[in-house]
N, C-alpha and C. Protein backbone atom coordinates (compact mmCIF):
# COMPACT_ATOMS: atom_id res chain seq x y z
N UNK A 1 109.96 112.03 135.67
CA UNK A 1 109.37 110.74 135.39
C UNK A 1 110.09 109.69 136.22
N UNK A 2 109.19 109.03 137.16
CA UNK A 2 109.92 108.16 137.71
C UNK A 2 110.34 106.47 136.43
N UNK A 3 111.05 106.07 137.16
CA UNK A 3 111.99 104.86 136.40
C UNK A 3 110.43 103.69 136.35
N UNK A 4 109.87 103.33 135.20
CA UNK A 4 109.41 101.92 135.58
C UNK A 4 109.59 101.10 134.37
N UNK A 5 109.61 100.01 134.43
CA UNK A 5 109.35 98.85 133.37
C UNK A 5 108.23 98.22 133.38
N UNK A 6 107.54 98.39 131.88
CA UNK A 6 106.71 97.53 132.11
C UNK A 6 107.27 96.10 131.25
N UNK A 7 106.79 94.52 131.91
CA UNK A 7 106.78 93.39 131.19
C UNK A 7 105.91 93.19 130.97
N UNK A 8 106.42 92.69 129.84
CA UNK A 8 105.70 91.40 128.80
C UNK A 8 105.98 89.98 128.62
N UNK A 9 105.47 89.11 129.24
CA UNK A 9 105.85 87.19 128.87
C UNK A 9 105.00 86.94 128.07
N UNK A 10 106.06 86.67 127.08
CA UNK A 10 105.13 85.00 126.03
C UNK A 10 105.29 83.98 126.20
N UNK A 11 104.45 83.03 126.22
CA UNK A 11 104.66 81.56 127.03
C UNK A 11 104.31 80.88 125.67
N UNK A 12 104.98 79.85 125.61
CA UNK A 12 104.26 78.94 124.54
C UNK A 12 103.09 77.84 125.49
N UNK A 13 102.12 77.88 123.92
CA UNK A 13 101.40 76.81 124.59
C UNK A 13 100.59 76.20 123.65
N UNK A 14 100.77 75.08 123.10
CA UNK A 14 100.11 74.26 122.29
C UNK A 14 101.14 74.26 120.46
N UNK A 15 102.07 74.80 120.55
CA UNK A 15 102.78 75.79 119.76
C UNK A 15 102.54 77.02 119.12
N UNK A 16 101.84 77.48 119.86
CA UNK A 16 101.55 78.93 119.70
C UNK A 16 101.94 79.49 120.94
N UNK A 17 102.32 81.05 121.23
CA UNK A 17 102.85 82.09 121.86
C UNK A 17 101.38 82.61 122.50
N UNK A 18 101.38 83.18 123.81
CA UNK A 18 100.07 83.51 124.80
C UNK A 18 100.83 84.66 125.30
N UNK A 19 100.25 85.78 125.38
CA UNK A 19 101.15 86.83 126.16
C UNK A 19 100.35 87.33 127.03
N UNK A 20 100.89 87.25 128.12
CA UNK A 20 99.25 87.72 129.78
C UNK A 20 100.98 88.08 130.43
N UNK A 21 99.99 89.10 131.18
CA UNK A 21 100.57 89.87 132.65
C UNK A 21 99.72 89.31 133.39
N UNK A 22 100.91 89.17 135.25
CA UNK A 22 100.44 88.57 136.24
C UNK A 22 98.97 89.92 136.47
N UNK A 23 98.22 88.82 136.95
CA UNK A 23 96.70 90.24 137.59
C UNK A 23 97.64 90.89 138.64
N UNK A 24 96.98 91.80 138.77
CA UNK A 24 96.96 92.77 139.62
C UNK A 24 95.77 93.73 139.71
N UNK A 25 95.61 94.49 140.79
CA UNK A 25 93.84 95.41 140.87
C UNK A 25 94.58 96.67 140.43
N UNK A 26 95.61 97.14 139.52
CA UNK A 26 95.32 98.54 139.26
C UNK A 26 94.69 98.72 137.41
N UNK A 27 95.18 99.71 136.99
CA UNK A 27 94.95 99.87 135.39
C UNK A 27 95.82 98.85 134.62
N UNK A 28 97.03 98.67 135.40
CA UNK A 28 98.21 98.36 134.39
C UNK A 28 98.21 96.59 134.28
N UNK A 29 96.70 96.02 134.48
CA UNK A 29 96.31 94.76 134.50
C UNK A 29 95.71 94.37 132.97
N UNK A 30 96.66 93.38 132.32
CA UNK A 30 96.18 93.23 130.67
C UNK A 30 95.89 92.07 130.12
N UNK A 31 95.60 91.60 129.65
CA UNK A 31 95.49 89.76 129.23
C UNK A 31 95.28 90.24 128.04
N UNK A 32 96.20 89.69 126.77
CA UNK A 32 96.13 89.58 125.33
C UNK A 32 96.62 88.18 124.81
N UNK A 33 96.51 87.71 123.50
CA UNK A 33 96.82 86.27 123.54
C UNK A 33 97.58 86.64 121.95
N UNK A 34 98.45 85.93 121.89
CA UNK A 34 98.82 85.77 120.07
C UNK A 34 99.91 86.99 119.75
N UNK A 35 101.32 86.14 119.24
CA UNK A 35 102.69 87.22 118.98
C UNK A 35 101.65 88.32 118.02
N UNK A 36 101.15 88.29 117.15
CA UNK A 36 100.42 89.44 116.34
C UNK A 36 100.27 90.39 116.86
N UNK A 37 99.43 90.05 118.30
CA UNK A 37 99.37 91.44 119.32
C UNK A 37 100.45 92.04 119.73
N UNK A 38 101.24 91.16 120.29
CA UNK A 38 102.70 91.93 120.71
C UNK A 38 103.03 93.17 119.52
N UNK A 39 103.16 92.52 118.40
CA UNK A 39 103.90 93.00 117.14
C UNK A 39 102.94 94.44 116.73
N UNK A 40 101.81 94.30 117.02
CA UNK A 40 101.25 95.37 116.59
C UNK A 40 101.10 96.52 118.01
N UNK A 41 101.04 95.95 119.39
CA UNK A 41 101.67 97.08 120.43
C UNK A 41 102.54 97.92 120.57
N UNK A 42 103.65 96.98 119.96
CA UNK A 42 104.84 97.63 119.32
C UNK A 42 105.65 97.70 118.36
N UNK A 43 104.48 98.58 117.04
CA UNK A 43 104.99 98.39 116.16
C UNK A 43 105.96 99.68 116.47
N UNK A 44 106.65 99.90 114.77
CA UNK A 44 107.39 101.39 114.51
C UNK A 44 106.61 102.19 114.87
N UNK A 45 105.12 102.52 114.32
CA UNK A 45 104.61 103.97 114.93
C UNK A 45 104.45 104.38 116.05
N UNK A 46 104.00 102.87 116.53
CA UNK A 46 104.19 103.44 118.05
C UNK A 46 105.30 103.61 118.62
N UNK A 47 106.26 103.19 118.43
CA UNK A 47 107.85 103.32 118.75
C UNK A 47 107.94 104.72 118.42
N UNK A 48 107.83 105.25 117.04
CA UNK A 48 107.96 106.78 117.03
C UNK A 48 107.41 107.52 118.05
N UNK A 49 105.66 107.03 118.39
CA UNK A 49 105.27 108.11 119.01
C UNK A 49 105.96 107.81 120.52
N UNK A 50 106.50 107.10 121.19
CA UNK A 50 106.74 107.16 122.36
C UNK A 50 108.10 108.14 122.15
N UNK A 51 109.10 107.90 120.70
CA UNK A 51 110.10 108.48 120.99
C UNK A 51 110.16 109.72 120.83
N UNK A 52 108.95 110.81 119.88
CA UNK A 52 108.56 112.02 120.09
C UNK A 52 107.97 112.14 121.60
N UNK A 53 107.59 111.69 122.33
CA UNK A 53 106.61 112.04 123.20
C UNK A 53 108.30 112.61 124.03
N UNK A 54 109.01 111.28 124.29
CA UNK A 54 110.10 111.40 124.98
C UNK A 54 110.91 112.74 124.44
N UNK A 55 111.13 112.95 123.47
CA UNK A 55 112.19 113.66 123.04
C UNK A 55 112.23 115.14 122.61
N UNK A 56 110.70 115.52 122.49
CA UNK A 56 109.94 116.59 121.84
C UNK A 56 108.99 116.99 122.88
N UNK A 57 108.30 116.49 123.72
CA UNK A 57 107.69 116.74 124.77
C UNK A 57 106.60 117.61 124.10
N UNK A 58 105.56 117.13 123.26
CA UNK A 58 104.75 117.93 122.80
C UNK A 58 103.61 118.13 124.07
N UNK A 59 103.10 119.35 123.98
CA UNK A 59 101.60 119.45 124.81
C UNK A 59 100.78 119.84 124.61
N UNK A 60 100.01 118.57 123.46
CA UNK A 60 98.92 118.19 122.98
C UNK A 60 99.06 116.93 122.24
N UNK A 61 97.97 116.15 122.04
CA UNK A 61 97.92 115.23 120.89
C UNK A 61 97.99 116.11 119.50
N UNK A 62 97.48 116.93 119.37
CA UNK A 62 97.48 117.85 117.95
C UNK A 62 98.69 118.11 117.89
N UNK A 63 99.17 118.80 118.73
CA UNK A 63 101.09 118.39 118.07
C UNK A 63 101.38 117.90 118.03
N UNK A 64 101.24 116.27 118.70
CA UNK A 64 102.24 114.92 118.76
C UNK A 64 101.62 114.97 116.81
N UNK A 65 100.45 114.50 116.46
CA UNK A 65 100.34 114.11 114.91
C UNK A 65 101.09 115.30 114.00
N UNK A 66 101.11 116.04 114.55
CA UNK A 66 101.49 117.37 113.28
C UNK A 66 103.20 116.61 113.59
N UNK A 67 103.60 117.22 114.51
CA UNK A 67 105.34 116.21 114.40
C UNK A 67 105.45 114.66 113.55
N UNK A 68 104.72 114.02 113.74
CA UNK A 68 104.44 112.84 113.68
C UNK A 68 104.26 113.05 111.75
N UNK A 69 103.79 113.60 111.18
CA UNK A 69 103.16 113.73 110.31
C UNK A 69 101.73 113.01 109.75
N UNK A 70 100.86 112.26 110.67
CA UNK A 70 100.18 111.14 110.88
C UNK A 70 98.98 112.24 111.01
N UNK A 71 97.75 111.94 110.59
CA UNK A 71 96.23 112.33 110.98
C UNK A 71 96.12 112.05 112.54
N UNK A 72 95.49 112.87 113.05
CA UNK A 72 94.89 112.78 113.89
C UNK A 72 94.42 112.10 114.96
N UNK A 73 93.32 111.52 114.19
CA UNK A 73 92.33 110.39 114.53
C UNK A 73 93.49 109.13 114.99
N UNK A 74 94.30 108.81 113.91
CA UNK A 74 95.05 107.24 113.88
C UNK A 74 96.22 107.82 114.82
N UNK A 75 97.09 108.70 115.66
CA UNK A 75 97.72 108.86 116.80
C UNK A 75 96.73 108.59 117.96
N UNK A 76 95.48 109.40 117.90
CA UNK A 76 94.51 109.43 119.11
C UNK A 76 94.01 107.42 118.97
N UNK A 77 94.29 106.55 118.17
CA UNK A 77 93.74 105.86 118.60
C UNK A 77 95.12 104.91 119.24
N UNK A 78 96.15 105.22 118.71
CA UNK A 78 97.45 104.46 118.91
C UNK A 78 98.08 104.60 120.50
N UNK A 79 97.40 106.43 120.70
CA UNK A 79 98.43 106.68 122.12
C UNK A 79 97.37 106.36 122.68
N UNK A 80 95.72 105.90 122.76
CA UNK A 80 94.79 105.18 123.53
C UNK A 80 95.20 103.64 123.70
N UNK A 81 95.92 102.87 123.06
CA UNK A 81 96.11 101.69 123.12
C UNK A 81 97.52 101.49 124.10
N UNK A 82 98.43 102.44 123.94
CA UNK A 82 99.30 102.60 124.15
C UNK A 82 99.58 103.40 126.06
N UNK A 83 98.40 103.95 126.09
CA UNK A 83 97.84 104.26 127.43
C UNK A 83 97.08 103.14 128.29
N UNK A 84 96.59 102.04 127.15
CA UNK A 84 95.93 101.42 128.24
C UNK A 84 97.10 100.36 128.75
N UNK A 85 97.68 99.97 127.88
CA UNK A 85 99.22 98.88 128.36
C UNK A 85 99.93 99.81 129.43
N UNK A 86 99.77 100.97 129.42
CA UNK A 86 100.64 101.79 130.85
C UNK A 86 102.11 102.18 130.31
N UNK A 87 102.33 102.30 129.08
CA UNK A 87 103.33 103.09 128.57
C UNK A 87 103.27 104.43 128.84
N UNK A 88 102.27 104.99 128.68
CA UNK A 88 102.00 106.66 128.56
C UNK A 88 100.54 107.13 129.63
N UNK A 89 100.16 108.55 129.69
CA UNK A 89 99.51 108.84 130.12
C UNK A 89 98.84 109.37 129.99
N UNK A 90 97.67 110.19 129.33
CA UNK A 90 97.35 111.58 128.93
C UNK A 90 96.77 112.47 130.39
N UNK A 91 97.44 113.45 130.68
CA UNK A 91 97.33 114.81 131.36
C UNK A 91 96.73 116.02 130.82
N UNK A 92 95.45 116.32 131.18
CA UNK A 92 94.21 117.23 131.08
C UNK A 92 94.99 118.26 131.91
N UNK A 93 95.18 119.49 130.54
CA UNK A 93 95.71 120.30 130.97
C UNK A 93 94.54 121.92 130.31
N UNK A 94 94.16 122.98 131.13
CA UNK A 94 93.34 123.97 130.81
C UNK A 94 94.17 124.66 130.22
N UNK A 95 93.54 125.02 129.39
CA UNK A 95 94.09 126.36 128.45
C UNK A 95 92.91 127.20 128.22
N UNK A 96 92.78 128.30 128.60
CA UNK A 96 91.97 129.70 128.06
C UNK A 96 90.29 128.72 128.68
N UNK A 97 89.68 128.24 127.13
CA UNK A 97 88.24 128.10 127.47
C UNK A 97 88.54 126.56 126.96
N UNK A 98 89.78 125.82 126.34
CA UNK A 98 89.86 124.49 126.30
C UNK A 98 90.70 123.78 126.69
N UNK A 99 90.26 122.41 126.97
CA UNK A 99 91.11 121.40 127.52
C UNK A 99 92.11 120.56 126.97
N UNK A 100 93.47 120.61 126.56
CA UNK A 100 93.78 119.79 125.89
C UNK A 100 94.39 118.39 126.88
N UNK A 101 95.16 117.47 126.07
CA UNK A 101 95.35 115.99 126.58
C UNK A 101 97.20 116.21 126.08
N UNK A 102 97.76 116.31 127.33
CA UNK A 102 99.09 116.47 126.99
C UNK A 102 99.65 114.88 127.24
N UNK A 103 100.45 113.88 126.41
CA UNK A 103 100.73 112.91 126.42
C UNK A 103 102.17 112.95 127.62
N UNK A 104 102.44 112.25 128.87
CA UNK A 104 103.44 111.99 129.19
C UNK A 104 104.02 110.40 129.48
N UNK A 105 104.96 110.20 129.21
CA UNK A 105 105.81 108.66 129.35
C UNK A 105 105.83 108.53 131.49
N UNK A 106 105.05 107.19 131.29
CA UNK A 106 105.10 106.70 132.63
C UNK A 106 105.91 105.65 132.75
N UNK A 107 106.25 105.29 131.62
CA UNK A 107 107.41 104.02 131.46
C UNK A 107 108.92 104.24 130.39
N UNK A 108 109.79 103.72 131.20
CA UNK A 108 111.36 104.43 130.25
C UNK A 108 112.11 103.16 129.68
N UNK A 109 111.09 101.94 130.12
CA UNK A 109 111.64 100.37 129.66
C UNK A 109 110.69 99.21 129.34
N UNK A 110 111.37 98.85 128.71
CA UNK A 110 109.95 97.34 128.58
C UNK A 110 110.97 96.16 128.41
N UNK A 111 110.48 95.18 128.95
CA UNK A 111 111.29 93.63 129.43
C UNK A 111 110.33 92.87 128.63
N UNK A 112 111.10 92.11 128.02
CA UNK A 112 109.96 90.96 127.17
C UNK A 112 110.46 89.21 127.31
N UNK A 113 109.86 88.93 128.10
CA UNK A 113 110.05 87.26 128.55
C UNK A 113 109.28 86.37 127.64
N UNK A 114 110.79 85.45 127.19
CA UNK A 114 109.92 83.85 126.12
C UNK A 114 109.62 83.31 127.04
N UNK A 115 108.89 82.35 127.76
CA UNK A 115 108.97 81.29 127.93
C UNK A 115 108.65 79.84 127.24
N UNK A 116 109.59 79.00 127.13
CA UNK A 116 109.10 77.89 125.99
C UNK A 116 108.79 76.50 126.89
């Protein structure tokens, strides 16, 4: 895994908090507004699942939830949110006659800028 960080700035503005990344033309281009969002990007579960992903190296989502002890459905929608910010990745990997979605970490840091 190569080394990256992704940031995050919150700017105040009006007295409320705005959190946008500079554009850029790849995936890892996001505009969200309001600390709520932050807080729920990164809450604990998702903190767990990045730190199983890291530490356990499961290969599948069906094992990340079975470790996890979490259903299914609510990992598959967490490491989708969590894929689109550019934390993680999912890797389509063949097995026999099916495909599974092996989760890997594309990011090993995150930087979080106030600005007031």
């Amino acid at each position: 895994m190569s080394q990256t960080t992704r940031e995050i700035t919150l700017k105040e503005s009006k007295g409320t908090f705005s959190i946008f990344r500079k554009s850029s033309s790849n995936k890892e281009n996001y505009d969200f507004s309001g600390i709520s969002a932050l807080r729920q990007l990164l809450s604990n579960e998702k903190a767990r699942i990045l730190d199983v992903i890291k530490n356990e190296n499961p290969s599948s989502l069906y094992l990340l939830s079975k470790r996890l002890g979490r259903d299914f459905k609510s990992v598959h929608e967490d490491v989708k949110l969590l894929e689109r910010f550019g934390f993680l990745e999912l890797v389509e990997e063949k097995t026999k006659n099916r495909i599974r979605h092996k989760p890997r970490l594309i990011s090993d840091s995150i930087t979080i800028h106030i600005k007031l």
